[in-house]
PDB file of N, CA and C in Angstrom:
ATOM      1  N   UNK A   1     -14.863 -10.686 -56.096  1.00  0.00           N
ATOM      2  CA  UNK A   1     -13.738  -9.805 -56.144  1.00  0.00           C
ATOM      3  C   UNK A   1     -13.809  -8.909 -57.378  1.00  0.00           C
ATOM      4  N   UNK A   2     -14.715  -8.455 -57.698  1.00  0.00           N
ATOM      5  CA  UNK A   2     -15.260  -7.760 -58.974  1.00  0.00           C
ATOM      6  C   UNK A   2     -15.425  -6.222 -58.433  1.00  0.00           C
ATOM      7  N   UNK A   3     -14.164  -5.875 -57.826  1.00  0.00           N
ATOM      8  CA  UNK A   3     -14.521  -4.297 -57.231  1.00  0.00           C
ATOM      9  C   UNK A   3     -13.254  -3.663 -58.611  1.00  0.00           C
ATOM     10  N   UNK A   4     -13.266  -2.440 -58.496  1.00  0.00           N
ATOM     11  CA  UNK A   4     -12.504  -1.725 -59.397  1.00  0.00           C
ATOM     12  C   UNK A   4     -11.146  -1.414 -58.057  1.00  0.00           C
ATOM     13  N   UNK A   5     -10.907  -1.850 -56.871  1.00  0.00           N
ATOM     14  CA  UNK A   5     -10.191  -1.424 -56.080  1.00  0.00           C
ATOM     15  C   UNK A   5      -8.948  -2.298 -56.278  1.00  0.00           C
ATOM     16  N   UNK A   6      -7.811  -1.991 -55.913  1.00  0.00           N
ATOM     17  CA  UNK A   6      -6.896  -3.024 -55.683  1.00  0.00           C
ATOM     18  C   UNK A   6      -5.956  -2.654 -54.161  1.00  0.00           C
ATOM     19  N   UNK A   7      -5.105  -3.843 -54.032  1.00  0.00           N
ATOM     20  CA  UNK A   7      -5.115  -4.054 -52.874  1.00  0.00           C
ATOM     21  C   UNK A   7      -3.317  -4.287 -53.054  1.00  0.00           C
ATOM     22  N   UNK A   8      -2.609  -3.760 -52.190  1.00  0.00           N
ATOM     23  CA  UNK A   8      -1.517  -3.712 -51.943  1.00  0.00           C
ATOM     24  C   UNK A   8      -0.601  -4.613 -51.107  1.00  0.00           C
ATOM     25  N   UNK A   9       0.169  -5.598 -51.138  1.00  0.00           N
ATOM     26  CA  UNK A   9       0.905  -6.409 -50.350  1.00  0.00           C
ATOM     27  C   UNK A   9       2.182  -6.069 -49.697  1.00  0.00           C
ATOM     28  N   UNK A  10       2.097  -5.786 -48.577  1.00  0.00           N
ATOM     29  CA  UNK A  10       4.155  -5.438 -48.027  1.00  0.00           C
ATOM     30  C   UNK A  10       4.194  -6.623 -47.066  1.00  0.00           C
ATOM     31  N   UNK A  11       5.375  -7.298 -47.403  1.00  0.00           N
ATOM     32  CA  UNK A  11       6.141  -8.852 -46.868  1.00  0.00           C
ATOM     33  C   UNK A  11       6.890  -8.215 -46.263  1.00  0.00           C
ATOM     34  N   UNK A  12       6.982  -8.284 -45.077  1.00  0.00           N
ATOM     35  CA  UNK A  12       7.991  -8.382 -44.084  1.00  0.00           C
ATOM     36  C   UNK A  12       8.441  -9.694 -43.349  1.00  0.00           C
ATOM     37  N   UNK A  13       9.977  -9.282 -42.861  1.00  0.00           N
ATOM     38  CA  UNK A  13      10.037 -11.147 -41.772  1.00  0.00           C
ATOM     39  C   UNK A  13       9.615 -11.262 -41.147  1.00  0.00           C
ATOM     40  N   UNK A  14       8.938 -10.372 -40.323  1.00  0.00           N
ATOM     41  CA  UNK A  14       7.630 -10.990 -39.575  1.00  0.00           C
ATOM     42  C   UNK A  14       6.190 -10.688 -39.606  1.00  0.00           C
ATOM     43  N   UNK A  15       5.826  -9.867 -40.811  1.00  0.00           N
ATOM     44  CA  UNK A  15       5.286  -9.632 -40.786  1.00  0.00           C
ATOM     45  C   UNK A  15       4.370  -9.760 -42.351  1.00  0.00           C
ATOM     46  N   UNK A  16       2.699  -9.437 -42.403  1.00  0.00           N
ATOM     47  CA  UNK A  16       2.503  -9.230 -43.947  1.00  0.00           C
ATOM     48  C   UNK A  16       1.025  -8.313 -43.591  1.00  0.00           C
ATOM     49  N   UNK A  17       1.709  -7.234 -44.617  1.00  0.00           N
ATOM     50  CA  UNK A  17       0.536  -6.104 -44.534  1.00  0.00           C
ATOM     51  C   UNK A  17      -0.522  -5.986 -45.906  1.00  0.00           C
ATOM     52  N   UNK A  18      -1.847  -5.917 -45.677  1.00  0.00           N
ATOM     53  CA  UNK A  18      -2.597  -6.190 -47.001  1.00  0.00           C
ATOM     54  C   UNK A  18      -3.312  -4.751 -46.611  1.00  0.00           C
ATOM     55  N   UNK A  19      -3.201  -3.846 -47.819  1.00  0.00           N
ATOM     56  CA  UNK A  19      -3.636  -2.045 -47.746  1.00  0.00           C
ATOM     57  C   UNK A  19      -4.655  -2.075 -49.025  1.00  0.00           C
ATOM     58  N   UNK A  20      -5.486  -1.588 -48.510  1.00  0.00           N
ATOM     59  CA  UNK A  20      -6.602  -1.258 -49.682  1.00  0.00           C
ATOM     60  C   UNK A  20      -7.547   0.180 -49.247  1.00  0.00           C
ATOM     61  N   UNK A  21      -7.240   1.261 -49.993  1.00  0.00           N
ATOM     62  CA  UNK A  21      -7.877   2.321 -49.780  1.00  0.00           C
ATOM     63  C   UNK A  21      -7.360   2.667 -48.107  1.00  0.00           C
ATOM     64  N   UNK A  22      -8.009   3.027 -47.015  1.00  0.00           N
ATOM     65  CA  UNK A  22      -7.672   3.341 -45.809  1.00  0.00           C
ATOM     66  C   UNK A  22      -7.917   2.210 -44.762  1.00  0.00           C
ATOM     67  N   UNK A  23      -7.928   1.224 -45.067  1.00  0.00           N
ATOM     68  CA  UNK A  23      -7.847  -0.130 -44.403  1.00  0.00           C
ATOM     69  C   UNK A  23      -6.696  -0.966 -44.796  1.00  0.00           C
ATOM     70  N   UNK A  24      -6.379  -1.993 -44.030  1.00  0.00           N
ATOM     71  CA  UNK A  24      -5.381  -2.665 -43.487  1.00  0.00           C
ATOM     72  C   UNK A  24      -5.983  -3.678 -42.873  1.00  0.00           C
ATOM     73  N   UNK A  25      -4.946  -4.590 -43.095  1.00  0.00           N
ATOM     74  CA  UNK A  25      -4.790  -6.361 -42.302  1.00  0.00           C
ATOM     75  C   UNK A  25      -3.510  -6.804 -42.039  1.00  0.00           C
ATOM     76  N   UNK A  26      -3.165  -6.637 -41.002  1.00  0.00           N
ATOM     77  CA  UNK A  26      -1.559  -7.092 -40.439  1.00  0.00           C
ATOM     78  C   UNK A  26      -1.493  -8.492 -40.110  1.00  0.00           C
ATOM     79  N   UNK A  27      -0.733  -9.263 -40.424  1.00  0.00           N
ATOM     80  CA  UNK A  27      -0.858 -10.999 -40.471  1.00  0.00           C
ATOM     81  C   UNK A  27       0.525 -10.884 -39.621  1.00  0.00           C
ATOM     82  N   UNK A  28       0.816 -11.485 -38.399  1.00  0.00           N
ATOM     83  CA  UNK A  28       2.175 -12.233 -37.968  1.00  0.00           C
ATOM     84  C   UNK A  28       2.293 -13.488 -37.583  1.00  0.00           C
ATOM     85  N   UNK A  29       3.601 -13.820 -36.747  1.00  0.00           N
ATOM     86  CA  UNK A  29       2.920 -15.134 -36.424  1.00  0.00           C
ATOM     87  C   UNK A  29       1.842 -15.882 -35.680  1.00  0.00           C
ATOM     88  N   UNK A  30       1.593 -14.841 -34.711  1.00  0.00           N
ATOM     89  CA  UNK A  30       0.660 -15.031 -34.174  1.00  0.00           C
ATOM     90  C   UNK A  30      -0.596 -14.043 -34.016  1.00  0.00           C
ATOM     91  N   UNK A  31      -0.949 -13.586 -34.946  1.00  0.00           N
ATOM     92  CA  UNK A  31      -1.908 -12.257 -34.453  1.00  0.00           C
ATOM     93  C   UNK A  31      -2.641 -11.788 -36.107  1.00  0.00           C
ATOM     94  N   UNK A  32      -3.798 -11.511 -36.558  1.00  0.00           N
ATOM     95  CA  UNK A  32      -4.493 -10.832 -37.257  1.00  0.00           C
ATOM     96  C   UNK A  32      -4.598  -9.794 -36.883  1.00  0.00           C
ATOM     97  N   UNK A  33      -4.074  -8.669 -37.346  1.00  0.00           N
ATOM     98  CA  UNK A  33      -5.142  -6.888 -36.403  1.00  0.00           C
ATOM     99  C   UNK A  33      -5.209  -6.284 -37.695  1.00  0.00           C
ATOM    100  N   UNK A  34      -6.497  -5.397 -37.702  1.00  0.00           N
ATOM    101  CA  UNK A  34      -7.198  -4.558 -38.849  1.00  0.00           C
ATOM    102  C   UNK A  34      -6.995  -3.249 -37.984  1.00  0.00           C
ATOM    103  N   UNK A  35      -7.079  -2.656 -39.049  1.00  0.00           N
ATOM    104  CA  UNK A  35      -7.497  -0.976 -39.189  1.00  0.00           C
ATOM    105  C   UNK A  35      -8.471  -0.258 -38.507  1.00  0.00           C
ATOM    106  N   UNK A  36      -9.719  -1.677 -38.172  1.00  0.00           N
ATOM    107  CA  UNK A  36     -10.590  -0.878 -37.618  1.00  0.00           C
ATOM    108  C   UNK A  36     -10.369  -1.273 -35.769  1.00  0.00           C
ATOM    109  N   UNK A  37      -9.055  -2.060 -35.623  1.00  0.00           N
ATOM    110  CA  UNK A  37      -9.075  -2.694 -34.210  1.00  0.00           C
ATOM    111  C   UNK A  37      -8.984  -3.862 -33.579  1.00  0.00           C
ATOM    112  N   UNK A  38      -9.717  -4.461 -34.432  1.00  0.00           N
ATOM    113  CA  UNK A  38      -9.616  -5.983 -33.950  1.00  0.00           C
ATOM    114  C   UNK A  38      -8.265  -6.854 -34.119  1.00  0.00           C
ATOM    115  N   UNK A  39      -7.967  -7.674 -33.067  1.00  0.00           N
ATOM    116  CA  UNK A  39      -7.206  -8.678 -32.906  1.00  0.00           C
ATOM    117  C   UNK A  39      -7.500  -9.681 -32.918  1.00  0.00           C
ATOM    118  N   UNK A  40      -6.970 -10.604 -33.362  1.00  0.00           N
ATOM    119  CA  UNK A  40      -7.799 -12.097 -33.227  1.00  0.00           C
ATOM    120  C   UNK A  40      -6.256 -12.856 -33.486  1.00  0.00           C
ATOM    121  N   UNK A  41      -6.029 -14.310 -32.690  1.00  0.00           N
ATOM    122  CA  UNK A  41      -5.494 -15.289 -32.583  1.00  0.00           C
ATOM    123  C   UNK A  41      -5.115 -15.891 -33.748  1.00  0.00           C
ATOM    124  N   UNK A  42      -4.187 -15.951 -34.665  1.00  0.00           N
ATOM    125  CA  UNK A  42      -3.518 -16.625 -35.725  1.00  0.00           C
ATOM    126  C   UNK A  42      -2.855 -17.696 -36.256  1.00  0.00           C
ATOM    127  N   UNK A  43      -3.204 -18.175 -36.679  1.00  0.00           N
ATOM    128  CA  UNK A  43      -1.644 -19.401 -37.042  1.00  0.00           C
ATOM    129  C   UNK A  43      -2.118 -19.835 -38.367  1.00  0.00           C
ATOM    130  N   UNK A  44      -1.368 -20.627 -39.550  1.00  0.00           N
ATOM    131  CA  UNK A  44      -0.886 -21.104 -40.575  1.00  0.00           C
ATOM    132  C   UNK A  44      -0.544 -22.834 -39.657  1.00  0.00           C
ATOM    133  N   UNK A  45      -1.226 -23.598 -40.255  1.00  0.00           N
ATOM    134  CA  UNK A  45      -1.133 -25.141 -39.913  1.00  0.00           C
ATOM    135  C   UNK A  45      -0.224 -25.798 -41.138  1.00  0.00           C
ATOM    136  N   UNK A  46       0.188 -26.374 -40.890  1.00  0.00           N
ATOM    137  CA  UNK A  46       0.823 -27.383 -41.506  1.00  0.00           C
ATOM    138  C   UNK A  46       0.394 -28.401 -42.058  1.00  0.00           C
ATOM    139  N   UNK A  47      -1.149 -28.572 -41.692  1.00  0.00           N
ATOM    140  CA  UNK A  47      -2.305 -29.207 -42.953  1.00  0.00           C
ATOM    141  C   UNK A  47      -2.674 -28.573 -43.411  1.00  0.00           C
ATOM    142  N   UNK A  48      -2.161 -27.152 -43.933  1.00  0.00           N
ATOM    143  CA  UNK A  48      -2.945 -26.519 -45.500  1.00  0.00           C
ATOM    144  C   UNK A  48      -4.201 -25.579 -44.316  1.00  0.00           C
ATOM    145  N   UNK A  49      -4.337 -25.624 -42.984  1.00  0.00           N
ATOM    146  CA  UNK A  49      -5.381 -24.889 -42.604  1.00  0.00           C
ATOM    147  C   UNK A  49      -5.180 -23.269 -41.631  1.00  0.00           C
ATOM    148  N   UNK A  50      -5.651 -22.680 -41.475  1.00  0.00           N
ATOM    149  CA  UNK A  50      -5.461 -21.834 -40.888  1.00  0.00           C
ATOM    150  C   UNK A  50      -6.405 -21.586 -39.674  1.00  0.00           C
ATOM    151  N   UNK A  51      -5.550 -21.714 -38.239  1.00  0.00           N
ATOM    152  CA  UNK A  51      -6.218 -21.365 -37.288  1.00  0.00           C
ATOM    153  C   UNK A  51      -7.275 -19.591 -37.266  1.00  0.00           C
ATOM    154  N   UNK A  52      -8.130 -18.751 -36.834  1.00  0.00           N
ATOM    155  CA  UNK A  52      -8.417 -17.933 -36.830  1.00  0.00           C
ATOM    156  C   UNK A  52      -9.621 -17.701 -35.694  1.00  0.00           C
ATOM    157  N   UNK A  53      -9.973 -16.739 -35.134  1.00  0.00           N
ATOM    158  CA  UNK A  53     -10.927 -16.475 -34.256  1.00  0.00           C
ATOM    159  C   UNK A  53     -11.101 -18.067 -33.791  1.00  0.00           C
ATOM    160  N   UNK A  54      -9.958 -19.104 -33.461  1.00  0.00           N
ATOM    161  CA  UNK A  54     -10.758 -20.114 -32.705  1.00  0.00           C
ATOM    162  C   UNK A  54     -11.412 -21.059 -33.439  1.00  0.00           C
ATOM    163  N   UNK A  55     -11.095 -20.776 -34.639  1.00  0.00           N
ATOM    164  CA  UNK A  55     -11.912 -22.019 -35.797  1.00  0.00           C
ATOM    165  C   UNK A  55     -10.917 -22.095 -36.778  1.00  0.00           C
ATOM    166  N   UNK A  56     -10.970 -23.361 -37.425  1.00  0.00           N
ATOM    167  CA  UNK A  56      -9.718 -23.951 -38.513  1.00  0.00           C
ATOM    168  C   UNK A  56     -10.613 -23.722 -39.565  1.00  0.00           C
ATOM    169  N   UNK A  57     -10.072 -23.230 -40.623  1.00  0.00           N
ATOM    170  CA  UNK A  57     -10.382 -23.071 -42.146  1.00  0.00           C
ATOM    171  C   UNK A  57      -9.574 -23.520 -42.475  1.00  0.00           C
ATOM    172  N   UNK A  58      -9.540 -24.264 -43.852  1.00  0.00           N
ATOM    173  CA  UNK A  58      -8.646 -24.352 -45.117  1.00  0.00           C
ATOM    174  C   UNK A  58      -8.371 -23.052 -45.736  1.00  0.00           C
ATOM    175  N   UNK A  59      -7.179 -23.182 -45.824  1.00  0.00           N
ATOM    176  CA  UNK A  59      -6.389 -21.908 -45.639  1.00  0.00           C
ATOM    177  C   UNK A  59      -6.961 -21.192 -47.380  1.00  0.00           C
ATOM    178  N   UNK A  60      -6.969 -21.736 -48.048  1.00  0.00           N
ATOM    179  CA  UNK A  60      -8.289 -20.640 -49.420  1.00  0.00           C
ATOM    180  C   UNK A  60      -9.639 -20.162 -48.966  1.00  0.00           C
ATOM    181  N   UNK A  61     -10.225 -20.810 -48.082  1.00  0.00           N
ATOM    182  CA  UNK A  61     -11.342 -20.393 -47.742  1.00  0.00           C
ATOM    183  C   UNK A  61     -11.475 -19.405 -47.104  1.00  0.00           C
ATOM    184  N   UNK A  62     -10.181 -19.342 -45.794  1.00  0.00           N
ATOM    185  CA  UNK A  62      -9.737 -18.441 -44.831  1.00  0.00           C
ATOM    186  C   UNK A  62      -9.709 -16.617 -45.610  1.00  0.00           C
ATOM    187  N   UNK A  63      -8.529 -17.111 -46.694  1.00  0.00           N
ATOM    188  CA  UNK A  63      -7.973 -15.896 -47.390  1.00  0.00           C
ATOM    189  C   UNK A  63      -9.730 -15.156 -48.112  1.00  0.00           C
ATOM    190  N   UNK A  64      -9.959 -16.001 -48.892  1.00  0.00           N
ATOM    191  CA  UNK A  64     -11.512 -15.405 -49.514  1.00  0.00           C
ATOM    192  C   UNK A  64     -12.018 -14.608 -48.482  1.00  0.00           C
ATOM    193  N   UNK A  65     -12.181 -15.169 -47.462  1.00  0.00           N
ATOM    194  CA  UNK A  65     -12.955 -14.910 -46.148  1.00  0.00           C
ATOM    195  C   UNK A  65     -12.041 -13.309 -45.890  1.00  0.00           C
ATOM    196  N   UNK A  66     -11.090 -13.475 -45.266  1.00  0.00           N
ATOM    197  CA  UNK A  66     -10.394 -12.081 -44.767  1.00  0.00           C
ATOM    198  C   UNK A  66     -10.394 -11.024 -46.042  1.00  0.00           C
ATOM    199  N   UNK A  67     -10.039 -11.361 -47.433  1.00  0.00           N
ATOM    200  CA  UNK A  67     -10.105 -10.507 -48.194  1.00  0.00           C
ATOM    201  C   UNK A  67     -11.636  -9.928 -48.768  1.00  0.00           C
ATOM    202  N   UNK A  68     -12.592 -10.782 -48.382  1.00  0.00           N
ATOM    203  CA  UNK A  68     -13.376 -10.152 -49.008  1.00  0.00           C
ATOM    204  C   UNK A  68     -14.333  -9.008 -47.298  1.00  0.00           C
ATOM    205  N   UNK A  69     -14.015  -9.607 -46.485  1.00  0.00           N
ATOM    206  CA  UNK A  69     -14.047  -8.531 -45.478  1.00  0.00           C
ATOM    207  C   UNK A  69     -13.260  -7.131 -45.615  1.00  0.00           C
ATOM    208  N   UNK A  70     -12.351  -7.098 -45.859  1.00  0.00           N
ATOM    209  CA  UNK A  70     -11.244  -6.117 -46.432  1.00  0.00           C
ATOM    210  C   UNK A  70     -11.984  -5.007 -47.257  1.00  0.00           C
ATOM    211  N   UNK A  71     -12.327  -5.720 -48.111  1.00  0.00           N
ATOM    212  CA  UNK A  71     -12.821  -5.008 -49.461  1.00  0.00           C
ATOM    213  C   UNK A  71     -14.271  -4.391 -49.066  1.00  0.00           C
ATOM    214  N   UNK A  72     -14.744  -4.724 -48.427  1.00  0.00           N
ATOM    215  CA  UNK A  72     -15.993  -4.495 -47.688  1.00  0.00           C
ATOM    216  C   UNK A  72     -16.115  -2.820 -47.586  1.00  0.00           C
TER     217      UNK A  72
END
Protein backbone atom coordinates (compact mmCIF):
# COMPACT_ATOMS: atom_id res chain seq x y z
CA UNK A 1 0.00 0.00 0.00
CA UNK A 2 2.99 2.26 -0.69
CA UNK A 3 1.17 4.23 -3.58
CA UNK A 4 1.10 8.13 -3.17
CA UNK A 5 -2.86 7.70 -3.93
CA UNK A 6 -5.50 7.81 -1.36
CA UNK A 7 -8.69 6.42 -1.22
CA UNK A 8 -11.96 7.81 -0.10
CA UNK A 9 -14.75 6.11 2.14
CA UNK A 10 -18.74 7.10 1.93
CA UNK A 11 -20.89 4.90 4.66
CA UNK A 12 -24.15 4.65 3.83
CA UNK A 13 -27.15 2.37 5.55
CA UNK A 14 -26.89 0.27 3.06
CA UNK A 15 -24.38 0.83 1.57
CA UNK A 16 -20.21 1.49 1.53
CA UNK A 17 -18.45 3.19 -1.30
CA UNK A 18 -14.47 2.98 -1.55
CA UNK A 19 -13.31 5.93 -4.52
CA UNK A 20 -9.85 6.16 -5.56
CA UNK A 21 -8.94 8.25 -8.59
CA UNK A 22 -11.82 7.06 -11.26
CA UNK A 23 -12.56 3.72 -9.73
CA UNK A 24 -14.92 2.51 -7.22
CA UNK A 25 -16.06 -0.54 -5.02
CA UNK A 26 -19.68 -0.57 -3.84
CA UNK A 27 -20.07 -3.10 -0.80
CA UNK A 28 -23.96 -3.92 0.28
CA UNK A 29 -25.48 -6.49 1.83
CA UNK A 30 -25.36 -8.59 -0.58
CA UNK A 31 -23.36 -7.57 -3.63
CA UNK A 32 -19.60 -6.26 -4.46
CA UNK A 33 -19.81 -4.10 -7.93
CA UNK A 34 -16.70 -2.07 -9.28
CA UNK A 35 -16.34 0.59 -11.70
CA UNK A 36 -15.15 -1.54 -14.17
CA UNK A 37 -18.53 -3.93 -13.94
CA UNK A 38 -18.23 -6.71 -12.12
CA UNK A 39 -20.63 -8.13 -9.59
CA UNK A 40 -19.89 -10.73 -7.40
CA UNK A 41 -21.93 -12.36 -4.38
CA UNK A 42 -21.21 -10.84 -0.82
CA UNK A 43 -21.61 -11.35 2.72
CA UNK A 44 -19.71 -10.45 6.12
CA UNK A 45 -19.88 -13.85 8.40
CA UNK A 46 -20.16 -13.80 11.76
CA UNK A 47 -16.84 -15.80 12.16
CA UNK A 48 -14.71 -12.82 11.34
CA UNK A 49 -14.94 -14.20 7.46
CA UNK A 50 -16.13 -12.88 4.44
CA UNK A 51 -18.04 -14.72 1.85
CA UNK A 52 -16.83 -13.44 -1.85
CA UNK A 53 -16.79 -14.82 -5.48
CA UNK A 54 -17.87 -18.20 -3.72
CA UNK A 55 -14.87 -18.53 -1.40
CA UNK A 56 -14.58 -17.56 2.46
CA UNK A 57 -11.64 -15.36 3.43
CA UNK A 58 -10.86 -13.99 6.74
CA UNK A 59 -12.22 -10.92 6.50
CA UNK A 60 -8.28 -8.91 6.65
CA UNK A 61 -7.20 -10.97 4.04
CA UNK A 62 -10.41 -10.31 2.01
CA UNK A 63 -10.02 -6.34 2.52
CA UNK A 64 -6.00 -6.49 1.48
CA UNK A 65 -7.25 -8.50 -1.36
CA UNK A 66 -10.13 -5.98 -2.70
CA UNK A 67 -8.05 -2.95 -1.83
CA UNK A 68 -5.12 -3.74 -3.31
CA UNK A 69 -7.07 -4.67 -6.61
CA UNK A 70 -8.54 -1.15 -6.32
CA UNK A 71 -5.35 0.50 -6.30
CA UNK A 72 -4.25 -1.46 -9.20
Amino acid sequence: MSRTQQAVVEVGVDEIVVRTGSKWIRFTHEWLETSEGSKSPFALNEDGTVSLDGKMEEMDFAAERVTRELMQ
